[in-house]
Protein backbone atom coordinates (compact mmCIF):
# COMPACT_ATOMS: atom_id res chain seq x y z
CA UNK A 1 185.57 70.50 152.51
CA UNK A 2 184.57 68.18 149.78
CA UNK A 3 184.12 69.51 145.98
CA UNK A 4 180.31 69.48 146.74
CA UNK A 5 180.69 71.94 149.51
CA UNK A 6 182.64 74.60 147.65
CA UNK A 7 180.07 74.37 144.83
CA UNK A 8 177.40 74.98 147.26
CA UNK A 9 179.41 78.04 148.69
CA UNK A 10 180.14 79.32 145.59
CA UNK A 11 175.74 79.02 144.96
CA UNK A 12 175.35 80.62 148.06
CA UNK A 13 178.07 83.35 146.92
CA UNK A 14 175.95 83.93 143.79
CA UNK A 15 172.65 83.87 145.48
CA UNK A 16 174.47 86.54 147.60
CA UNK A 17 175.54 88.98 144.90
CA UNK A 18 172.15 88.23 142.58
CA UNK A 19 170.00 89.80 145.49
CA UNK A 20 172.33 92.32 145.80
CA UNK A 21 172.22 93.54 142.30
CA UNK A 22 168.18 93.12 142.34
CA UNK A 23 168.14 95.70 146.13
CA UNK A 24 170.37 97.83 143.74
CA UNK A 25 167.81 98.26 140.85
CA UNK A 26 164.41 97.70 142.85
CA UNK A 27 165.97 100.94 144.62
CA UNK A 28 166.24 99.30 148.15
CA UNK A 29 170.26 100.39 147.94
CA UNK A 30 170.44 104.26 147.25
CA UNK A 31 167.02 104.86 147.40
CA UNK A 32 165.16 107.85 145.75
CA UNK A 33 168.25 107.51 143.24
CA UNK A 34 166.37 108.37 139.83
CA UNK A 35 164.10 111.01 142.63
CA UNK A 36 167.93 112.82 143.07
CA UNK A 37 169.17 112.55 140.13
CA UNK A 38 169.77 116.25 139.45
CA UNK A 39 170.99 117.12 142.41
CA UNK A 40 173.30 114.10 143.12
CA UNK A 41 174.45 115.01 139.14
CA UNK A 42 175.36 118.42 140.84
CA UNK A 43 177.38 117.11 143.46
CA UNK A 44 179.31 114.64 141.37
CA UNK A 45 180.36 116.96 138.83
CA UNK A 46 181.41 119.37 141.47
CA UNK A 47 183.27 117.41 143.48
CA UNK A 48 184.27 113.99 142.02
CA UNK A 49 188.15 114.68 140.92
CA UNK A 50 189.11 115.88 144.12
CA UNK A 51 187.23 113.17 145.83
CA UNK A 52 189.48 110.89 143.80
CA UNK A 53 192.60 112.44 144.42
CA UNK A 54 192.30 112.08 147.96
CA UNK A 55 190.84 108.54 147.02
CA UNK A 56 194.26 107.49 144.93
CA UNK A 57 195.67 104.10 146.25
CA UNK A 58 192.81 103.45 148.39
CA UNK A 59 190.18 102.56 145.59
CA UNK A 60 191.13 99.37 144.02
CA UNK A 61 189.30 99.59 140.82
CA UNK A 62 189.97 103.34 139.77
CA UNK A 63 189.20 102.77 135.81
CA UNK A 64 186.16 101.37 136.17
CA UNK A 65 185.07 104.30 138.90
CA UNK A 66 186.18 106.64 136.28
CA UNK A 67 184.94 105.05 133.52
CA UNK A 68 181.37 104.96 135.31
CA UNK A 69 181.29 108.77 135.90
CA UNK A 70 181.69 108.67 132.14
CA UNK A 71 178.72 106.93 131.69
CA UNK A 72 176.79 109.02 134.44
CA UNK A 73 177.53 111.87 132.60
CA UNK A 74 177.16 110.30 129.20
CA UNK A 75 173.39 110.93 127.22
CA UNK A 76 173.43 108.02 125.94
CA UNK A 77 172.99 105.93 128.90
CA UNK A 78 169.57 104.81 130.10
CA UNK A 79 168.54 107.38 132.86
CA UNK A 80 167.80 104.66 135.51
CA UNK A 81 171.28 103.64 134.84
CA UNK A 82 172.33 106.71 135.19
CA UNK A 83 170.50 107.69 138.40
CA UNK A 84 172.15 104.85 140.18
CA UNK A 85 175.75 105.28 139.67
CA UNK A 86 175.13 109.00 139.90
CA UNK A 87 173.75 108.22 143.14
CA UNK A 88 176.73 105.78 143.49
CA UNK A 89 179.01 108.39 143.07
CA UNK A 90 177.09 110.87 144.91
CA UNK A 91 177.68 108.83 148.03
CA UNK A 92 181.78 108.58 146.90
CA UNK A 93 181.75 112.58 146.91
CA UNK A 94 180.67 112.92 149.90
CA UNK A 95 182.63 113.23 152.99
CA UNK A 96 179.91 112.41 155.51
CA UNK A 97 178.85 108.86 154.65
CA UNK A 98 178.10 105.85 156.82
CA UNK A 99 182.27 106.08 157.70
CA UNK A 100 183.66 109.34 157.25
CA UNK A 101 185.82 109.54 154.35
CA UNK A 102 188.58 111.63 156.92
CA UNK A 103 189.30 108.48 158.90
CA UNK A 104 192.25 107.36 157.46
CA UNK A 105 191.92 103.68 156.83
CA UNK A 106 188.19 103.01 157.05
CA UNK A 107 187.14 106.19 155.07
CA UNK A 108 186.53 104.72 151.51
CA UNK A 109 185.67 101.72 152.56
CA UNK A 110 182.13 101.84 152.57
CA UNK A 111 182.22 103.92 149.20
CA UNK A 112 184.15 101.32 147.73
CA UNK A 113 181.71 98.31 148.62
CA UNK A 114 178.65 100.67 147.91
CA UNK A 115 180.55 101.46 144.17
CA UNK A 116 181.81 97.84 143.83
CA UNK A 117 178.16 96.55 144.09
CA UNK A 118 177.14 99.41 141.33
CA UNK A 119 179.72 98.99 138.79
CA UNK A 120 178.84 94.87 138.93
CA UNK A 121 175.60 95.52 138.59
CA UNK A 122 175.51 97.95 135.90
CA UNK A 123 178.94 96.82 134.34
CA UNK A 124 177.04 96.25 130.61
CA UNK A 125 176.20 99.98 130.53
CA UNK A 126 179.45 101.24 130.92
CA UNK A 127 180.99 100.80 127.50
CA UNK A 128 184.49 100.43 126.14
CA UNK A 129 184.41 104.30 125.11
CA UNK A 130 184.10 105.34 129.13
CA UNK A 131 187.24 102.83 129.45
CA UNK A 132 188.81 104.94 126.94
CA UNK A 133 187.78 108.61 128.17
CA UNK A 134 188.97 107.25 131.48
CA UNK A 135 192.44 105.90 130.83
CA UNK A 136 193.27 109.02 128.97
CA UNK A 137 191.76 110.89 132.10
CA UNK A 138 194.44 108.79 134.33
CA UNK A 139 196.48 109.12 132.34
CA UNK A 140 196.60 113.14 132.18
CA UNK A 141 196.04 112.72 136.02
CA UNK A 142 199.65 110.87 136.48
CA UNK A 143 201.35 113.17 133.99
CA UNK A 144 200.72 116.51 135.91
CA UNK A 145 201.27 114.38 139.28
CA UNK A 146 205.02 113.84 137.78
C-alpha cells in the first residue's frame, strides 16, 4: 500500500466517524433521546454503579464513561447534550440490549461501541471537572474494593 492509499483510508476512516457523529445528533442513533430524557435520567441514576461494577475490566475507557454520567447529571450541560449520553447510558444500564449484557464476552460490547461513538461525539461537553468528580469516584470505588 503506497502512502497515497493509507491517506485515502484514513479519509475514508474520517468520513466514517463524521457521519457517525452527525446520525448521533440528527437523532438517527438513540432516537427519541431528548423525547426520554426523564425517564432514561431515571434509569441511569438507578442503576448505573452497579451496571459498572459488573462492567469493571470489560469497558476500556471507564473515566470518560464516568466522567460523562457527570455531565448527564450536571445542569450545566446543554439538555440535547444531555439527552444523548443519558440515552447513551440508558442503553449501558440496561441488561436487555441488542447483546445481552449476561453473555459473558459479548455483553458490553455493543454498549461500549454505542458509548464510544457518544463520548467522541460529545467529548467538548464533558469538562475537566467530570474528569475530576470521576477519578475521585474510582478512586473511592478501588478503595472499598481493597
Amino acid at each position: 500500500m503506497t502512502r497515497t492509499d493509507d491517506r485515502r483510508t484514513e479519509g475514508q476512516v474520517d468520513a466514517a466517524e463524521d457521519s457517525l457523529k452527525k446520525q448521533i445528533l440528527e437523532g438517527e442513533i438513540l432516537p427519541g433521546a431528548e423525547e426520554k430524557m426523564g425517564a432514561n435520567e431515571k434509569k441511569v441514576a438507578s442503576g448505573f454503579w452497579k451496571t459498572l461494577a459488573k462492567a469493571a475490566g470489560k469497558v476500556p475507557f471507564m473515566e470518560e464513561l464516568v466522567a460523562a454520567y457527570y455531565c448527564a447529571f450536571d445542569p450545566k450541560t446543554p439538555n440535547r447534550a444531555r439527552a444523548i449520553l443519558l440515552a447513551a447510558l440508558a442503553y449501558f444500564v440496561l441488561p436487555m440490549d441488542a447483546i445481552p449484557d449476561f453473555l459473558a464476552v459479548f455483553g458490553f460490547s455493543d454498549d461500549i461501541a454505542v458509548l464510544g461513538a457518544v463520548l467522541a461525539t460529545l467529548r467538548g461537553h464533558i469538562r475537566e471537572e467530570h474528569h475530576d468528580l470521576a477519578r475521585k469516584k474510582l478512586a473511592q470505588l478501588r478503595d472499598f474494593a481493597e
